[in-house]
C-alpha atoms as a PDB file:
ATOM      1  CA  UNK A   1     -15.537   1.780  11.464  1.00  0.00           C
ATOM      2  CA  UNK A   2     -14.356  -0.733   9.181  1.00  0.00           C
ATOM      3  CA  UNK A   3     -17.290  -1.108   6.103  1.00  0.00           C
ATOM      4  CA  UNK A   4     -18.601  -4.477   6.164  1.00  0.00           C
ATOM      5  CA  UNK A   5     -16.969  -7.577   4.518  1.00  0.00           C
ATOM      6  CA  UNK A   6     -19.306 -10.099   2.526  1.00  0.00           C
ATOM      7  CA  UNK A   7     -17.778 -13.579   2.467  1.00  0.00           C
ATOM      8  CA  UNK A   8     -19.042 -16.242   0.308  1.00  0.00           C
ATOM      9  CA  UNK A   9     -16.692 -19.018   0.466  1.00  0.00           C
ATOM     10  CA  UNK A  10     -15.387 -21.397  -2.332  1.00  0.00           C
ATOM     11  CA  UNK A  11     -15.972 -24.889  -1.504  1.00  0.00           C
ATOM     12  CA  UNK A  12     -18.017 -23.793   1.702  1.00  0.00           C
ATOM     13  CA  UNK A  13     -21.757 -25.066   1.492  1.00  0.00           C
ATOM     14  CA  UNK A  14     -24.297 -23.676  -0.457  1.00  0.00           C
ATOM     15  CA  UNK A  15     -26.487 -21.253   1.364  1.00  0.00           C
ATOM     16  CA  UNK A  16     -30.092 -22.509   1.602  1.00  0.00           C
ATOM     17  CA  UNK A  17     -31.071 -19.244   1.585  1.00  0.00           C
ATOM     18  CA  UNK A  18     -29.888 -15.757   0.786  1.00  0.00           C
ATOM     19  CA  UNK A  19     -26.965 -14.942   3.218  1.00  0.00           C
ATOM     20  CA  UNK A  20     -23.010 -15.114   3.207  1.00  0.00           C
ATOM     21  CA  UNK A  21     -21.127 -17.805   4.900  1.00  0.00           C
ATOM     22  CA  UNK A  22     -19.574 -14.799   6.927  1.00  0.00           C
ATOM     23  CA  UNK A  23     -19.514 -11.240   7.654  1.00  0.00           C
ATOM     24  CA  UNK A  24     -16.627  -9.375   8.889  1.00  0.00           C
ATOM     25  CA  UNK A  25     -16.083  -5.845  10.430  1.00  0.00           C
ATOM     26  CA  UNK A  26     -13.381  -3.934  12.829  1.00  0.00           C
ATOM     27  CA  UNK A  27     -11.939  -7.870  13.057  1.00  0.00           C
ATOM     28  CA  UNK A  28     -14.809  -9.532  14.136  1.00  0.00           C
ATOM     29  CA  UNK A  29     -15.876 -12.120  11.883  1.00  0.00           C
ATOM     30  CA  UNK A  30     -19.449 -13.299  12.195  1.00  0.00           C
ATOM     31  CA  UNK A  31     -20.107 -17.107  10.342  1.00  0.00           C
ATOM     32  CA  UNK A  32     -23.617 -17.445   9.365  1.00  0.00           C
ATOM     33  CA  UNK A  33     -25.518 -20.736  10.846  1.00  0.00           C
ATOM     34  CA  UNK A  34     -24.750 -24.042   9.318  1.00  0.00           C
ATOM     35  CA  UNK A  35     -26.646 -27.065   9.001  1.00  0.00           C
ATOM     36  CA  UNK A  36     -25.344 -30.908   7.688  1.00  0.00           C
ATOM     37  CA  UNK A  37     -25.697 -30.172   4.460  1.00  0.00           C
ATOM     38  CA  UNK A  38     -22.726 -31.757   2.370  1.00  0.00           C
ATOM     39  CA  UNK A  39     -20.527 -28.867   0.331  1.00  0.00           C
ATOM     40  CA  UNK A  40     -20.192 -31.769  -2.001  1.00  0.00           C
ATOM     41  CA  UNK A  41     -23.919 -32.825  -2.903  1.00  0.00           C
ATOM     42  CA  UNK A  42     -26.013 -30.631  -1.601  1.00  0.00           C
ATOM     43  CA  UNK A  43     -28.641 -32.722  -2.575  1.00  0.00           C
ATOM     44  CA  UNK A  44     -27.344 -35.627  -0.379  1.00  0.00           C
ATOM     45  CA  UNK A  45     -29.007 -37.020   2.752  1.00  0.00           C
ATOM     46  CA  UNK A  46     -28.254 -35.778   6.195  1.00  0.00           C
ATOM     47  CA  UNK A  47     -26.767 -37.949   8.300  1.00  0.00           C
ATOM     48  CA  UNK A  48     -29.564 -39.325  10.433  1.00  0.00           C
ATOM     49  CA  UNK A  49     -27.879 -39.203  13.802  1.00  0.00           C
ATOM     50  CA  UNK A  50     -27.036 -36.043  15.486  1.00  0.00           C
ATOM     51  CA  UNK A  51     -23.319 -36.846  15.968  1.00  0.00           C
ATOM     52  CA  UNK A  52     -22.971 -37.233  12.341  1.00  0.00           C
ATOM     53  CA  UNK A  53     -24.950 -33.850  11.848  1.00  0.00           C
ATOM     54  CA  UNK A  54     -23.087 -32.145  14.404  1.00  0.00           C
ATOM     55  CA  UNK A  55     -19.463 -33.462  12.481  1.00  0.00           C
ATOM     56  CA  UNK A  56     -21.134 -32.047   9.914  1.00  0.00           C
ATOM     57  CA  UNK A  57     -22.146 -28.534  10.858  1.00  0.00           C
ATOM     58  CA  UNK A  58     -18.710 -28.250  12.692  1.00  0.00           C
ATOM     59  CA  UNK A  59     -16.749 -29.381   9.409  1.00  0.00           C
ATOM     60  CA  UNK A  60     -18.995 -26.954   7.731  1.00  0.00           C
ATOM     61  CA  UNK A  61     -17.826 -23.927   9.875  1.00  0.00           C
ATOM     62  CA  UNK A  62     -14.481 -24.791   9.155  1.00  0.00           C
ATOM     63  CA  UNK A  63     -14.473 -24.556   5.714  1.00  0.00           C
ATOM     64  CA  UNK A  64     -15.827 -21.082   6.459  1.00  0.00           C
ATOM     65  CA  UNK A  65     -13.245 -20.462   8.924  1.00  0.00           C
ATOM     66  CA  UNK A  66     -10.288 -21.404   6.242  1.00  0.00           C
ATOM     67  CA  UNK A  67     -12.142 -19.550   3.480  1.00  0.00           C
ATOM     68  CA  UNK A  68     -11.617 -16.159   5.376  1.00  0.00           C
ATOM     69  CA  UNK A  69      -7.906 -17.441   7.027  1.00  0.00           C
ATOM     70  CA  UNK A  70      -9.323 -18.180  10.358  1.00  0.00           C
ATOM     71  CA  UNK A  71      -9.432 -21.225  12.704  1.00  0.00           C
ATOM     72  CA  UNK A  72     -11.550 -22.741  15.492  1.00  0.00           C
ATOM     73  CA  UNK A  73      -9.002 -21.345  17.799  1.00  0.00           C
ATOM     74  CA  UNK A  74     -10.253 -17.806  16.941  1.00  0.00           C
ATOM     75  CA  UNK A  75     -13.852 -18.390  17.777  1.00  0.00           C
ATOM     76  CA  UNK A  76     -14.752 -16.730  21.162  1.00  0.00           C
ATOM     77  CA  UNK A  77     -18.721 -17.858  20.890  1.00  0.00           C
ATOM     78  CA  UNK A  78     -20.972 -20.078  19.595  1.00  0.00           C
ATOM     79  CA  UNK A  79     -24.821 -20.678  19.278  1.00  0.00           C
ATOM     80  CA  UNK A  80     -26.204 -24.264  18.716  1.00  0.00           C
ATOM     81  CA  UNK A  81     -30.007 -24.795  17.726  1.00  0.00           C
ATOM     82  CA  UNK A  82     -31.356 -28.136  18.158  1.00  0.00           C
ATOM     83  CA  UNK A  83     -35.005 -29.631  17.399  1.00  0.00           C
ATOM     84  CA  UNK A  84     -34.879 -32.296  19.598  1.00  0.00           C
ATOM     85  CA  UNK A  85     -32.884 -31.070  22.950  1.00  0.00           C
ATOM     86  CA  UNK A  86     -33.948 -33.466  25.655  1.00  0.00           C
ATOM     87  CA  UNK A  87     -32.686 -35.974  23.262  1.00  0.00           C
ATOM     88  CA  UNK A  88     -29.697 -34.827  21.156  1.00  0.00           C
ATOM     89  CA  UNK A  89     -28.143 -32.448  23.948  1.00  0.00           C
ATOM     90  CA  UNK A  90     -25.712 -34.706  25.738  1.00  0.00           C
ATOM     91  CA  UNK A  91     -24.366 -36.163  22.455  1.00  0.00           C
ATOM     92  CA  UNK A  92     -24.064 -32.895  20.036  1.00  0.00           C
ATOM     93  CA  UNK A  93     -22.476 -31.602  23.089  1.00  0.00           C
ATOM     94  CA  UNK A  94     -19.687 -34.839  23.316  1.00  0.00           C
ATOM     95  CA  UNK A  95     -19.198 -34.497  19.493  1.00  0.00           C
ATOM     96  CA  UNK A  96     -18.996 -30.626  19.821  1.00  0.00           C
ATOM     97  CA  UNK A  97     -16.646 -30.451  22.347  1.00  0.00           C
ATOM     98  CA  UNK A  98     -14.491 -33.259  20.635  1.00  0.00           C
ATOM     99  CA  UNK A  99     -13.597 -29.978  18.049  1.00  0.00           C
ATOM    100  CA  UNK A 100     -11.643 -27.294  20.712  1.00  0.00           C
ATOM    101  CA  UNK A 101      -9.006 -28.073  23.329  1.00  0.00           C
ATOM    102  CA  UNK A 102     -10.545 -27.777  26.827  1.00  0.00           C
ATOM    103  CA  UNK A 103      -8.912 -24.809  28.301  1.00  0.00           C
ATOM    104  CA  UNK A 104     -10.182 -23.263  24.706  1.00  0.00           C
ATOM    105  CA  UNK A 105     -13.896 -24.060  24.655  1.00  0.00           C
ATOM    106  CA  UNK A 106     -15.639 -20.906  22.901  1.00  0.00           C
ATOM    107  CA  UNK A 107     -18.673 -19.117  25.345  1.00  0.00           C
ATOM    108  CA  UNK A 108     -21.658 -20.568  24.098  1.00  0.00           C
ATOM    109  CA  UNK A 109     -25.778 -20.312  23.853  1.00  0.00           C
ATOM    110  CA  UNK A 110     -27.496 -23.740  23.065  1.00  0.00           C
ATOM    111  CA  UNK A 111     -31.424 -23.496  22.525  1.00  0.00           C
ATOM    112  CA  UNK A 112     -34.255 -25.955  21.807  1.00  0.00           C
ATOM    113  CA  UNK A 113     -36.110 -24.986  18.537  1.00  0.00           C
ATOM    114  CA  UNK A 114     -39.120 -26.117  17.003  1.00  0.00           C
ATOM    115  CA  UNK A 115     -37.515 -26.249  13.497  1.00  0.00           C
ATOM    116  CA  UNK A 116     -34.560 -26.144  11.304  1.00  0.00           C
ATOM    117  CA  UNK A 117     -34.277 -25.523   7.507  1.00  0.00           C
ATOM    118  CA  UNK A 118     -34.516 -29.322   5.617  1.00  0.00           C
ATOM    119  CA  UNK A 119     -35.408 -31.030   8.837  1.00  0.00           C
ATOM    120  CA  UNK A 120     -31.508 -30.176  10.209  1.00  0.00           C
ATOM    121  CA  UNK A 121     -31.280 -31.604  14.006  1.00  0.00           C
ATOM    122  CA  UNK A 122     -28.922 -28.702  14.551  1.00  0.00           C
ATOM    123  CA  UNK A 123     -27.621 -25.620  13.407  1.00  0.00           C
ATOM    124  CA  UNK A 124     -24.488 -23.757  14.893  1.00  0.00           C
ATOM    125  CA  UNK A 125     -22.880 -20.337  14.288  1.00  0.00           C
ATOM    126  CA  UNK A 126     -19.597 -18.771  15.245  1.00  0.00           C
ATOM    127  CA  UNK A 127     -18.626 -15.302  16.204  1.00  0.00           C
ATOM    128  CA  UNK A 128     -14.685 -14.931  15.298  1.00  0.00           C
ATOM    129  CA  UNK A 129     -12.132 -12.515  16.262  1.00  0.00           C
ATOM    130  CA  UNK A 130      -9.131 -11.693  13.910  1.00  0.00           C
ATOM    131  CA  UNK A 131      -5.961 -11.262  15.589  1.00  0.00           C
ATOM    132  CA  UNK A 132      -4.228  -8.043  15.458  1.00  0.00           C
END
């Protein structure tokens, strides 16, 4: 087995909490949750609308993805966490979906959660494959 790569990426996000933006081992790369927090400003407002947080969170994965040479079209799943599901499910999922082709659409978990870190809507995370 491969030993573990830590990734913190340049111009990626800045963690809210103690984690790297992705880990990688035996060519599976593993990018840590993101929220709508700006790489820019961190200190900037989220967007209040969940299509604007889910452009966001999806920008903000790839920036991750290009820090570690990787694209969307090497993501195989994804998990989305929303805090309001009855109401933001139909239109993360529009804005989403607006990121992959649709013969390429990534296998995928989407849960309802009680909370997100700094009031986030959503939060989404990739699992990655290298190619050989």
């Amino acid at each position: 087995m491969q030993t573990p790569l830590f990734h913190l990426v340049a111009g990626g996000a800045r963690p809210v909490a103690p984690y790297s933006h992705a880990v990688e081992a035996d060519g599976w790369v593993y990018l840590t949750g993101q929220i709508p927090n700006h790489p820019d400003d961190d200190g900037r407002p989220l967007a209040p609308d969940i299509e604007g947080q889910t452009r966001r969170v999806m920008d903000n994965l790839v920036l991750v993805l290009d820090g570690v040479g990787l694209g969307l079209e090497h993501v195989v799943a994804a998990r989305a966490f929303l805090t309001r599901f009855e109401e933001d499910y139909e239109r993360m999922n529009e804005t989403y979906r607006s990121y992959f082709p649709s013969d390429r659409l990534p296998a995928r978990t989407c849960i309802g959660v009680t909370a997100l870190a700094r009031g986030a809507r959503v939060e989404i995370d990739f699992i990655a494959r290298r190619p050989r």
